[in-house]
N, C-alpha and C. Protein backbone atom coordinates (compact mmCIF):
# COMPACT_ATOMS: atom_id res chain seq x y z
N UNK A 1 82.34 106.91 72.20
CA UNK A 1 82.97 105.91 73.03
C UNK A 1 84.32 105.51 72.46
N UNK A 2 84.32 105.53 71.04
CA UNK A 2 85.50 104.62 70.67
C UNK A 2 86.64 106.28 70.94
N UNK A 3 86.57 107.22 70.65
CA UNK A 3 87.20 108.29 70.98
C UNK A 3 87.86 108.35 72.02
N UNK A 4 86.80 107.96 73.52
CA UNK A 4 87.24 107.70 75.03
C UNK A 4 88.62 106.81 74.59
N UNK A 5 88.12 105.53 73.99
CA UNK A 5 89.46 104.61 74.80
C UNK A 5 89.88 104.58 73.80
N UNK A 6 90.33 105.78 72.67
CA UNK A 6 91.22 106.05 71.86
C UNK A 6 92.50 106.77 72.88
N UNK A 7 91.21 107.98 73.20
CA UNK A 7 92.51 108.93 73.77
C UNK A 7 93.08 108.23 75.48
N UNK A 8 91.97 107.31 76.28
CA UNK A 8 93.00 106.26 77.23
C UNK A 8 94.23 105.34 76.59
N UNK A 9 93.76 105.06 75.33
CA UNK A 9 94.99 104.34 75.01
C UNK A 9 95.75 105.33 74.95
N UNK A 10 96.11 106.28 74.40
CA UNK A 10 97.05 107.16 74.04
C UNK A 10 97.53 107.74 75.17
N UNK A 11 96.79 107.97 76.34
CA UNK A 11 97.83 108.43 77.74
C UNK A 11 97.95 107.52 78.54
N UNK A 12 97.74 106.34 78.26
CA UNK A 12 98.25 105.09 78.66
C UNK A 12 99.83 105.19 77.65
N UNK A 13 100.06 105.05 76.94
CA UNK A 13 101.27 105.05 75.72
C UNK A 13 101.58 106.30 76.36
N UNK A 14 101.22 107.46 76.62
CA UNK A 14 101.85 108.23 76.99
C UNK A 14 102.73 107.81 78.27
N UNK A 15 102.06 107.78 79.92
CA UNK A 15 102.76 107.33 80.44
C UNK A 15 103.56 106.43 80.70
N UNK A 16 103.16 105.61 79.98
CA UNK A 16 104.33 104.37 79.81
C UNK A 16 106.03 104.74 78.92
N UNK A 17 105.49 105.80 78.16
CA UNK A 17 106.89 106.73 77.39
C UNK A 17 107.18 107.39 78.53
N UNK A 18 106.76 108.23 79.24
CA UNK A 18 107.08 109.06 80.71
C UNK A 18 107.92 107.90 81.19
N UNK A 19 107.42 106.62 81.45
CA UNK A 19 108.35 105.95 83.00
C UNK A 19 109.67 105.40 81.90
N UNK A 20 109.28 105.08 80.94
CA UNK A 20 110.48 104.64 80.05
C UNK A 20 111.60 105.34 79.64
N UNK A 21 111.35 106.73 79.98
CA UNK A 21 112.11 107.77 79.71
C UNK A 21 112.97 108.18 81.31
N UNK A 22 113.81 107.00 81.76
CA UNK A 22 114.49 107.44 83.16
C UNK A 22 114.78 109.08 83.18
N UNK A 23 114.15 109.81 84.02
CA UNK A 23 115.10 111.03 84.42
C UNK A 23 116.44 111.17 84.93
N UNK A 24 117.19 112.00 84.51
CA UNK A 24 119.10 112.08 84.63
C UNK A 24 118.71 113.30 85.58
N UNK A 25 119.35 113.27 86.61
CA UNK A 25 119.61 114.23 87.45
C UNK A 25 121.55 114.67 87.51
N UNK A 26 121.75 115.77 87.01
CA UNK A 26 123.04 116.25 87.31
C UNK A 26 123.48 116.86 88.85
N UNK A 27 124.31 116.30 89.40
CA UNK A 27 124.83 116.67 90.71
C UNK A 27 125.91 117.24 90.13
N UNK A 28 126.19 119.38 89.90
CA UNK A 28 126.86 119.69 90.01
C UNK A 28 127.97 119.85 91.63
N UNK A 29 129.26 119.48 91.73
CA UNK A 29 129.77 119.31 92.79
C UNK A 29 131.49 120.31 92.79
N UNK A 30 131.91 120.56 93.97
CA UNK A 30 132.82 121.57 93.80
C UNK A 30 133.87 120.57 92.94
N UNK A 31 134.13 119.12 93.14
CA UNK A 31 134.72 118.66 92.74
C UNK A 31 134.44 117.77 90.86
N UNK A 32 133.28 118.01 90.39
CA UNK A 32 132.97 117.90 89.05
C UNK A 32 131.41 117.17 89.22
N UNK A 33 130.82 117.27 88.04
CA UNK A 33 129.75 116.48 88.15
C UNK A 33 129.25 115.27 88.09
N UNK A 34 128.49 114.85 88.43
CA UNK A 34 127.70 113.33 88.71
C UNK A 34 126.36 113.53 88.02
N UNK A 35 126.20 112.54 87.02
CA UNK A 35 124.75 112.40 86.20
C UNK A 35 124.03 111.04 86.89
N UNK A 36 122.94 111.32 87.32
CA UNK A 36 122.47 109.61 87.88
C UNK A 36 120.96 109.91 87.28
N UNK A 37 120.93 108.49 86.84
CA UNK A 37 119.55 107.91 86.02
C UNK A 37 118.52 107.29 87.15
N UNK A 38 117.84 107.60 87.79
CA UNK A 38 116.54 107.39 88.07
C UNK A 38 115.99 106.55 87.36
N UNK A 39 115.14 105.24 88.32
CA UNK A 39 114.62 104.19 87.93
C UNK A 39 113.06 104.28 88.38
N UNK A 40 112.44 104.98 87.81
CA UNK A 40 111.27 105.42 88.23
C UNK A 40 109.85 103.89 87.90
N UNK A 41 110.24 102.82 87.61
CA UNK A 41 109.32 101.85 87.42
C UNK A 41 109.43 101.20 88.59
N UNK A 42 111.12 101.38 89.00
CA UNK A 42 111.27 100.44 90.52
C UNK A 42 111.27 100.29 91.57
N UNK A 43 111.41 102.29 91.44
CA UNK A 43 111.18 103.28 93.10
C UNK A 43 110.55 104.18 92.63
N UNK A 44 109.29 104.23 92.46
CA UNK A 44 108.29 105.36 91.73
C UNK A 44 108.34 106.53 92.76
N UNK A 45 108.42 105.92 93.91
CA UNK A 45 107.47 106.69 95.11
C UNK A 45 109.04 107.40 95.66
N UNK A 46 110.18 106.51 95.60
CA UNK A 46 111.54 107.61 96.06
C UNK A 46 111.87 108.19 95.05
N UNK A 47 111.82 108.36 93.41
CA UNK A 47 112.36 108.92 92.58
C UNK A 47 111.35 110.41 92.84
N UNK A 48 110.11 110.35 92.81
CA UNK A 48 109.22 111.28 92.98
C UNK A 48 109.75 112.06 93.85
N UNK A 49 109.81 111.49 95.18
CA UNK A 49 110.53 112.27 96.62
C UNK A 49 111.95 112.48 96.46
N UNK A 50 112.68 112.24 95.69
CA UNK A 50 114.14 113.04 95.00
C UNK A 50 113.70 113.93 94.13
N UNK A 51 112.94 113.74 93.32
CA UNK A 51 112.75 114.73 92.35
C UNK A 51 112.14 116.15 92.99
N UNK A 52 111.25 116.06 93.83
CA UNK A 52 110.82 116.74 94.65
C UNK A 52 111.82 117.88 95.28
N UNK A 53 112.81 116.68 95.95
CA UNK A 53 113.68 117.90 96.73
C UNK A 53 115.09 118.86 95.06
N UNK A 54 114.94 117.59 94.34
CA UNK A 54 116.02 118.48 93.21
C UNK A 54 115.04 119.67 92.45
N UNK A 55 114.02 119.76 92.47
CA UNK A 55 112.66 120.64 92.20
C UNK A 55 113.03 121.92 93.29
N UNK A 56 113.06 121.72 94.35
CA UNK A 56 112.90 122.61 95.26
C UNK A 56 113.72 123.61 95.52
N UNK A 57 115.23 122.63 95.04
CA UNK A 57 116.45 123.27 95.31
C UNK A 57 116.57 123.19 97.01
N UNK A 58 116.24 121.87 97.19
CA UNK A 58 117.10 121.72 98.27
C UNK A 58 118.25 121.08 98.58
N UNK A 59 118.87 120.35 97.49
CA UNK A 59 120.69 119.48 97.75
C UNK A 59 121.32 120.96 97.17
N UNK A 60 121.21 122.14 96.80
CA UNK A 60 121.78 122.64 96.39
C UNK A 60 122.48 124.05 97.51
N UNK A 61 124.21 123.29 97.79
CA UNK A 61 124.76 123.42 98.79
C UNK A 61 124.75 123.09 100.07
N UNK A 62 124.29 121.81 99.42
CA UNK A 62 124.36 120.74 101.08
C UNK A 62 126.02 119.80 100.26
N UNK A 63 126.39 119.41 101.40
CA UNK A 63 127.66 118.70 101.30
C UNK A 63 127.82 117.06 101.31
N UNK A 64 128.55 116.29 100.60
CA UNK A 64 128.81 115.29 101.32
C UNK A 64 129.73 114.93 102.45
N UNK A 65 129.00 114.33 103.68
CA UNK A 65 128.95 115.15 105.05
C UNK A 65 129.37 113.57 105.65
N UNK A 66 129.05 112.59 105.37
CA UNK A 66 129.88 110.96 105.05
C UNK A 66 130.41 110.34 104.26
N UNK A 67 131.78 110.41 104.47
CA UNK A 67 132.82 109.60 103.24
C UNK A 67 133.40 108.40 103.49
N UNK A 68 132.83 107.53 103.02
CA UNK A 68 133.85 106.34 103.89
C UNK A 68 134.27 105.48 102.69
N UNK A 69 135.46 105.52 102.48
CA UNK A 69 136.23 105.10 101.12
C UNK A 69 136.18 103.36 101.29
N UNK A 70 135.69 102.49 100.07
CA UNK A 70 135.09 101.25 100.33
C UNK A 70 134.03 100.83 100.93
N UNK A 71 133.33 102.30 100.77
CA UNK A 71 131.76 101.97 101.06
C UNK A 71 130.66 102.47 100.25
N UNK A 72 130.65 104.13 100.70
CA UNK A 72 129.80 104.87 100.26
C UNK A 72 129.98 106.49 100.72
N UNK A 73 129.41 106.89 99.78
CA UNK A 73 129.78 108.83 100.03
C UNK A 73 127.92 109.20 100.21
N UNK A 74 127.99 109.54 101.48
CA UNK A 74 126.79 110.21 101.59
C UNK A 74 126.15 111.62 101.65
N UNK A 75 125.11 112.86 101.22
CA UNK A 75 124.88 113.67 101.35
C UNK A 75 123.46 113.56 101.31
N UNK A 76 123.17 115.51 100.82
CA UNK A 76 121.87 116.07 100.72
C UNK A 76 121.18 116.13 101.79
N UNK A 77 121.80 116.11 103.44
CA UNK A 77 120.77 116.84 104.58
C UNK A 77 121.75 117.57 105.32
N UNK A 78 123.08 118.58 104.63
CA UNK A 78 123.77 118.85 105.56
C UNK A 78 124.26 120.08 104.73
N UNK A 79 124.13 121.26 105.55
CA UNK A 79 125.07 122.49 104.61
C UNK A 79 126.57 122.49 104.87
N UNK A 80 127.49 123.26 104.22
CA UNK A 80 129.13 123.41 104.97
C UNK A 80 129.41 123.73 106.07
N UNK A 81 128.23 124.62 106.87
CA UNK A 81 128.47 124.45 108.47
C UNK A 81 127.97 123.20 109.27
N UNK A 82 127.65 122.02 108.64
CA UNK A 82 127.27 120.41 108.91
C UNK A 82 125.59 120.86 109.96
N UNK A 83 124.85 121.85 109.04
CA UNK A 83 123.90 122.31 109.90
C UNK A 83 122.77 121.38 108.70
N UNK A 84 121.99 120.58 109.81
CA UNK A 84 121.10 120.08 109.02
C UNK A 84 119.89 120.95 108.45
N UNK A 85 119.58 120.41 107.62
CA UNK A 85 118.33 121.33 106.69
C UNK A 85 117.20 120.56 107.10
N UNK A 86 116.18 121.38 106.57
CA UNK A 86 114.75 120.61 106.96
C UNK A 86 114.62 119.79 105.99
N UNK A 87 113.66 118.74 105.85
CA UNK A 87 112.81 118.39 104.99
C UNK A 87 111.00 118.27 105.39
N UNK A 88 110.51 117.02 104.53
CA UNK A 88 109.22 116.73 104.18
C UNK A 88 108.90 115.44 104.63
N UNK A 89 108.28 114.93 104.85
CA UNK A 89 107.87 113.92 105.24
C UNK A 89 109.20 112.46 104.70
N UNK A 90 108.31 111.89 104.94
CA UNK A 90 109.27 110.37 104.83
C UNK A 90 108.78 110.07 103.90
N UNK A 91 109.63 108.75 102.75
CA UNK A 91 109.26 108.04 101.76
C UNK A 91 108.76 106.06 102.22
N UNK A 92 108.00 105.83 101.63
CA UNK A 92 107.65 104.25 102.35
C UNK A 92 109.42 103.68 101.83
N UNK A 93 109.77 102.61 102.39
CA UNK A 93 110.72 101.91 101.77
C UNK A 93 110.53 101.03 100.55
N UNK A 94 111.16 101.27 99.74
CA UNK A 94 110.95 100.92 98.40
C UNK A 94 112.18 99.41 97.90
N UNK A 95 112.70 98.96 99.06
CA UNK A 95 113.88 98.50 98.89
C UNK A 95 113.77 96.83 98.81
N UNK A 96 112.54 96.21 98.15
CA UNK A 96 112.23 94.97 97.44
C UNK A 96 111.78 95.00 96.44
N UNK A 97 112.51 96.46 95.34
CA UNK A 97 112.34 96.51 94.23
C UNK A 97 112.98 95.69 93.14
N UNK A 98 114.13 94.70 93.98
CA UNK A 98 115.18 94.03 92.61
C UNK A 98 116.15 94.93 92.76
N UNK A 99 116.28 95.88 93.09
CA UNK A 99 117.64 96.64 92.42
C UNK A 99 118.60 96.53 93.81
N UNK A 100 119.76 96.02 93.49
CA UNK A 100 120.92 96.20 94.42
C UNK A 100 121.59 97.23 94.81
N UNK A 101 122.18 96.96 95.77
CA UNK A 101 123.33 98.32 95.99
C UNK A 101 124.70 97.75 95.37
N UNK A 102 124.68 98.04 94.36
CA UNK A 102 126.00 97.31 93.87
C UNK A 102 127.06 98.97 93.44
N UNK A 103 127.83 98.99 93.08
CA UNK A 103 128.94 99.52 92.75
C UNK A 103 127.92 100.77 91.54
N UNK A 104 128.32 102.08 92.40
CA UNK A 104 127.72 102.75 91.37
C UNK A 104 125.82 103.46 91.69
N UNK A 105 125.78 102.87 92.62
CA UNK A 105 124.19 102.75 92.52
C UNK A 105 123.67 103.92 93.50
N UNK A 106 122.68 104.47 93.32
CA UNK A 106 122.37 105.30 94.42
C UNK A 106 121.22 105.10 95.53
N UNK A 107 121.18 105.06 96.49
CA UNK A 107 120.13 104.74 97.73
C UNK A 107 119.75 105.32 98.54
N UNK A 108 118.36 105.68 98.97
CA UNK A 108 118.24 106.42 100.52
C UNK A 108 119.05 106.12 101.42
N UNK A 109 119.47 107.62 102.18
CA UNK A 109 119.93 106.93 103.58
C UNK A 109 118.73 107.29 104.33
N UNK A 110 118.73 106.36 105.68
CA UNK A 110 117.46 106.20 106.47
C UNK A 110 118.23 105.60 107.80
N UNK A 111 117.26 105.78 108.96
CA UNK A 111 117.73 105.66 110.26
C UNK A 111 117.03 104.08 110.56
N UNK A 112 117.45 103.70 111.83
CA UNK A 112 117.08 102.12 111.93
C UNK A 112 115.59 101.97 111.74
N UNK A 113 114.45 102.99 111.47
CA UNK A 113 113.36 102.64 110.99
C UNK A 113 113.39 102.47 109.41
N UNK A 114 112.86 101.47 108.91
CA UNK A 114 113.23 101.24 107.41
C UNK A 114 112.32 102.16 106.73
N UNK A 115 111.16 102.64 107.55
CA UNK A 115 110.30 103.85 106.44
C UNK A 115 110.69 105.31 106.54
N UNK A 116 111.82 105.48 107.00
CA UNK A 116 112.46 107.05 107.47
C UNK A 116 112.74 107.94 106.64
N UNK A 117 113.11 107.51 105.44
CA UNK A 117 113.97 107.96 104.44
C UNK A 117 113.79 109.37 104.26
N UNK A 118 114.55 110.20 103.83
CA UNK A 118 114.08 112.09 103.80
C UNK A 118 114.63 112.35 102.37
N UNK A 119 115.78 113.17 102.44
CA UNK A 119 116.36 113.85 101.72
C UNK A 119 117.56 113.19 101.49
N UNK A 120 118.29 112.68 102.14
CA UNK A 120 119.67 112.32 102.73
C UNK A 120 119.79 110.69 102.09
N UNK A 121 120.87 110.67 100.59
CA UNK A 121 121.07 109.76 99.84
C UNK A 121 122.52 109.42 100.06
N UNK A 122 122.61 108.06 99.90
CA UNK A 122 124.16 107.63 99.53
C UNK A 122 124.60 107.03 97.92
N UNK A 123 125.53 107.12 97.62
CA UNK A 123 125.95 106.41 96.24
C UNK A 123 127.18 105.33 96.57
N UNK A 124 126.78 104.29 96.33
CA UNK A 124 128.03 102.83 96.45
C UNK A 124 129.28 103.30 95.92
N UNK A 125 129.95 103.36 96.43
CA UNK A 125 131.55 102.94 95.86
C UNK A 125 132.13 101.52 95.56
N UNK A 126 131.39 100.43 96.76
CA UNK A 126 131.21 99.05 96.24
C UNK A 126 130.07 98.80 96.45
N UNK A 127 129.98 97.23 95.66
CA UNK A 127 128.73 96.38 96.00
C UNK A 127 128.75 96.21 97.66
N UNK A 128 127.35 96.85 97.96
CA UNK A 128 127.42 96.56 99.59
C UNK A 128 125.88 95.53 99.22
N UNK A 129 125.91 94.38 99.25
CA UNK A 129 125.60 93.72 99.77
C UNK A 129 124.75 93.42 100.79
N UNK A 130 124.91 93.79 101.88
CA UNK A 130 124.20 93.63 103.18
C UNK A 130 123.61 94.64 103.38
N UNK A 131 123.25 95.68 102.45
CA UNK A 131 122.28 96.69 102.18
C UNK A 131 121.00 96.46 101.69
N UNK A 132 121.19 95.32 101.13
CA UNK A 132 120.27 94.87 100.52
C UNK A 132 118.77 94.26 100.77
N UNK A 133 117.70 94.32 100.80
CA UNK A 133 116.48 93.50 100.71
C UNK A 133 116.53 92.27 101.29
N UNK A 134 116.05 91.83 102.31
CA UNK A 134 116.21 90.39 102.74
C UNK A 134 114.50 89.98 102.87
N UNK A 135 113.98 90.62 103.87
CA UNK A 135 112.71 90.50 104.29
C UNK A 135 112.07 91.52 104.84
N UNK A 136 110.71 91.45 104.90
CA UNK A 136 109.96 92.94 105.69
C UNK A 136 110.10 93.17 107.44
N UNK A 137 111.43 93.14 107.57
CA UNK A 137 111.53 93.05 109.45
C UNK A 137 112.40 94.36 109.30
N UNK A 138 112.64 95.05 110.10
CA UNK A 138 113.49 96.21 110.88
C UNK A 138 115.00 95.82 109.87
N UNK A 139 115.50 94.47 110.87
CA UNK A 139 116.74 94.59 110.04
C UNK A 139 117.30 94.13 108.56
N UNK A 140 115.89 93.39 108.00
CA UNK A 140 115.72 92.97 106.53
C UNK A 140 115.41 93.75 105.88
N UNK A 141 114.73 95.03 105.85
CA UNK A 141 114.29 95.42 105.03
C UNK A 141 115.14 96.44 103.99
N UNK A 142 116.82 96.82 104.34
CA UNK A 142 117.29 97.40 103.49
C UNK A 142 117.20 98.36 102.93
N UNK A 143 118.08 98.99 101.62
CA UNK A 143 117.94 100.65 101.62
C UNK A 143 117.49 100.73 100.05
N UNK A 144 116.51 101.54 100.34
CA UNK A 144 115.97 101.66 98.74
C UNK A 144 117.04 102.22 97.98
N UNK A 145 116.97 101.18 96.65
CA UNK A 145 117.64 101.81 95.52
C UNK A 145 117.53 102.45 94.55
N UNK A 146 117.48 103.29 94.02
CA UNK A 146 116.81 103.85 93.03
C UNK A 146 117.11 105.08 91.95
N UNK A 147 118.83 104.65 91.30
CA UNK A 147 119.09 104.91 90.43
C UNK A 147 120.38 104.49 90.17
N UNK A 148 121.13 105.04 89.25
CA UNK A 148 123.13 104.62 89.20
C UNK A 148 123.39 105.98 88.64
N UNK A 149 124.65 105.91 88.81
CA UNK A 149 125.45 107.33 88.17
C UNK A 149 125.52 106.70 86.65
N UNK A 150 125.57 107.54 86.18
CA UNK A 150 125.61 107.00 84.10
C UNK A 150 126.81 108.11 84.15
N UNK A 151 127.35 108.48 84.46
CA UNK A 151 128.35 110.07 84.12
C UNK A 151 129.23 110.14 85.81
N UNK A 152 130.43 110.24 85.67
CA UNK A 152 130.86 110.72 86.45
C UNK A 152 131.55 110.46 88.07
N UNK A 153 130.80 108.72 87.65
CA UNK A 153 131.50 108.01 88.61
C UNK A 153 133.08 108.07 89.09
N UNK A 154 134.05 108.68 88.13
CA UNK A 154 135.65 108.62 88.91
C UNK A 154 135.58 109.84 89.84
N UNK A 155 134.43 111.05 89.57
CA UNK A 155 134.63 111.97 90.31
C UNK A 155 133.84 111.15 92.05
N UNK A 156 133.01 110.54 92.45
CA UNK A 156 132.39 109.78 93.15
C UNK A 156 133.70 109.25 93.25
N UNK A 157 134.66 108.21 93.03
CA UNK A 157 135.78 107.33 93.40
C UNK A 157 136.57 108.62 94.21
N UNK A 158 137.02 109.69 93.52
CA UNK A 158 137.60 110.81 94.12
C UNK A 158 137.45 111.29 95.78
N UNK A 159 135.50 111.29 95.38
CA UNK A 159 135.27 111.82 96.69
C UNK A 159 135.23 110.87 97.77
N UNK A 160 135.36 109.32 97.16
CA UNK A 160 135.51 108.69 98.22
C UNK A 160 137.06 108.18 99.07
N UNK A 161 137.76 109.14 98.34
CA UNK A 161 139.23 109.06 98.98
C UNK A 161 139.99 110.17 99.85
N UNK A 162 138.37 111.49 100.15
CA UNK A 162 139.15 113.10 100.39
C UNK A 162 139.15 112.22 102.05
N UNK A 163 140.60 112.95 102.55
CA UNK A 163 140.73 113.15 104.30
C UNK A 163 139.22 113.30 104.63
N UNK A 164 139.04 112.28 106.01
CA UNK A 164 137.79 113.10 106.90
C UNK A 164 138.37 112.72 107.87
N UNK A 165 136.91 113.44 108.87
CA UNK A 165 137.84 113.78 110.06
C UNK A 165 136.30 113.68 111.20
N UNK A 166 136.32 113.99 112.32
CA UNK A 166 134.83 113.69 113.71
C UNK A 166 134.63 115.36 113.46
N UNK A 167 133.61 115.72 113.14
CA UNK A 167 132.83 117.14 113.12
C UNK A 167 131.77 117.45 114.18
N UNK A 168 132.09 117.44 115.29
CA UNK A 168 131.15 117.35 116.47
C UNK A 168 130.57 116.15 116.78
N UNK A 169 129.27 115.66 116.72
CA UNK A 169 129.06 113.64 117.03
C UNK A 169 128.99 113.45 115.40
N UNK A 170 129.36 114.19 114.42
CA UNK A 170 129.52 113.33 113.93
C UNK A 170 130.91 112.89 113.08
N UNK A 171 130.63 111.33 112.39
CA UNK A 171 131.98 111.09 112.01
C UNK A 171 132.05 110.94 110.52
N UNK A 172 133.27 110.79 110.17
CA UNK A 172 133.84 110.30 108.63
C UNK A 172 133.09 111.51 107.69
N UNK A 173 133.42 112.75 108.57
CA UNK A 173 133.39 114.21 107.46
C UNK A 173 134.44 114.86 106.91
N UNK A 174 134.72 115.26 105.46
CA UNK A 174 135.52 115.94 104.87
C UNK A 174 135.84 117.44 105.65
N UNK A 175 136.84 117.42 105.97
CA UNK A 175 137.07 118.58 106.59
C UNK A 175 137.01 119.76 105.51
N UNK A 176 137.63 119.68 104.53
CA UNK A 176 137.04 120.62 103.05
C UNK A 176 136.11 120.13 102.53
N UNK A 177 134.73 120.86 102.24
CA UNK A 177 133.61 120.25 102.34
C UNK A 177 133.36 120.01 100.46
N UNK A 178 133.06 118.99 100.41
CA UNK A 178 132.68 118.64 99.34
C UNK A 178 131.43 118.99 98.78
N UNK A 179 131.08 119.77 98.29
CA UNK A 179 130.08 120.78 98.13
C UNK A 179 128.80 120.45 96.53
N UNK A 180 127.61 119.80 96.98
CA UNK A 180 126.72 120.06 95.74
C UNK A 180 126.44 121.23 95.53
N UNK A 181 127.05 121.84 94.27
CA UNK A 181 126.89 123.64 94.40
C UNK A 181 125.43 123.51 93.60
N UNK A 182 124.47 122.48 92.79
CA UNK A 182 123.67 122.34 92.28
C UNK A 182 123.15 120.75 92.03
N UNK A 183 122.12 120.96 92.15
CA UNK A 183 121.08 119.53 91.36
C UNK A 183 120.11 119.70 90.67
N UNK A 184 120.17 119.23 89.28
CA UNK A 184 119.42 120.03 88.15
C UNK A 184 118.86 118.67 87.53
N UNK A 185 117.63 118.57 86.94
CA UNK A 185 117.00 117.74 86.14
C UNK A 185 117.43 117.90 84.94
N UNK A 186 117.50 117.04 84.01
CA UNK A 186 118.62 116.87 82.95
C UNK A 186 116.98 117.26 81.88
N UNK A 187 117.04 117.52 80.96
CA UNK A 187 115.92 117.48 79.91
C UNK A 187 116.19 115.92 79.16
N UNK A 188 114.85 115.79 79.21
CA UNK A 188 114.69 114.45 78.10
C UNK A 188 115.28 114.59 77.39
N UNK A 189 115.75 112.71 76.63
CA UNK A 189 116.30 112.68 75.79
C UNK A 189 114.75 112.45 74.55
C-alpha cells in the first residue's frame, strides 16, 4: 500500500512538473519566427487542441490570411490560395480563465458561437480589451486566451503593418502571403 501512494505521489509531482513546464511552440514564418508559450493550467483543453493541430502539421503553410494593424494578425485555417483547410472538432471556450487579450497574447479565433473555436488563432498587437471575458452569454463570453509570444514579437509588429487588400468575401488579406512555412514544438527546457 504505502508503495501505491508512493508512486501516486510521484505522478502526481510528475504531472504537476508537466503543466509547470509551459510548452514553446515555434511559428516558423516567411517573414522570421515567433516562439509562443502555452498556458496549459489556464486553457488545458485549447492548448491540447493547438498542440494537436502543431502535432499534425496542420498550420504548416497556412497563411496569415487577417491583418489588421492595431488589432490583431490572424491565421492557421487558410493556405496561399486563401483555400480553407479542414479541421476537427471544436474546443469548449476556455475564455474565463483570467488571462487577457492584452498586447502580445495569443487567442482562438471563433465565429459568433463562443464554443466554435477550430484551428484558426489570432495574436494581439494591442490590448483588445473587449475581447475579453465578461459573462457566459453569446456576446460575453469572449476569446480564449491561451498563451503570449516570449520570442519574436517585432516580427508579429511587422506583420501587422504588410499592405492588405479584399481576396474574394474576404477582407484585410496580405496580398503577399505571409506564410507559416512551419509549427514545431520547442523541446523542454
Amino acid at each position: 500500500m504505502r508503495k501505491l501512494l508512493a508512486l501516486l505521489a510521484l505522478s502526481t509531482l510528475a504531472a504537476e512538473a508537466a503543466l509547470a513546464a509551459d510548452p514553446r511552440v515555434e511559428l516558423k514564418t516567411n517573414r522570421g519566427a515567433i516562439v509562443i508559450e502555452l498556458n496549459q493550467a489556464k486553457a488545458p483543453k485549447t492548448v491540447a487542441n493547438f498542440l494537436q493541430y502543431v502535432k499534425d502539421g496542420h498550420y504548416n503553410g497556412t497563411v496569415f490570411h487577417r491583418v489588421i494593424d492595431g488589432f490583431m494578425v490572424q491565421g492557421g485555417g487558410f493556405d496561399k490560395d486563401m483555400k480553407q483547410k479542414p479541421t476537427r472538432g471544436t474546443v469548449e471556450n476556455e475564455a474565463a480563465n483570467g488571462l487577457k487579450n492584452d498586447y502580445g497574447t495569443i487567442a482562438m479565433a471563433r465565429t459568433p458561437d463562443p464554443h466554435s473555436a477550430s484551428a484558426q488563432f489570432f495574436i494581439n498587437v494591442k490590448s483588445n480589451d473587449f475581447l475579453n471575458y465578461r459573462e457566459p452569454t453569446p456576446q460575453g463570453y469572449g476569446y480564449t486566451v491561451f498563451g503570449e509570444v516570449v520570442s519574436g514579437m517585432d516580427i508579429v509588429d511587422k506583420i501587422a503593418k504588410v499592405p492588405t487588400a479584399n481576396a474574394g468575401p474576404h477582407q484585410n488579406v496580405p496580398p503577399e502571403p505571409v506564410v507559416v512555412e512551419s509549427a514545431t514544438l520547442m523541446p523542454a527546457k
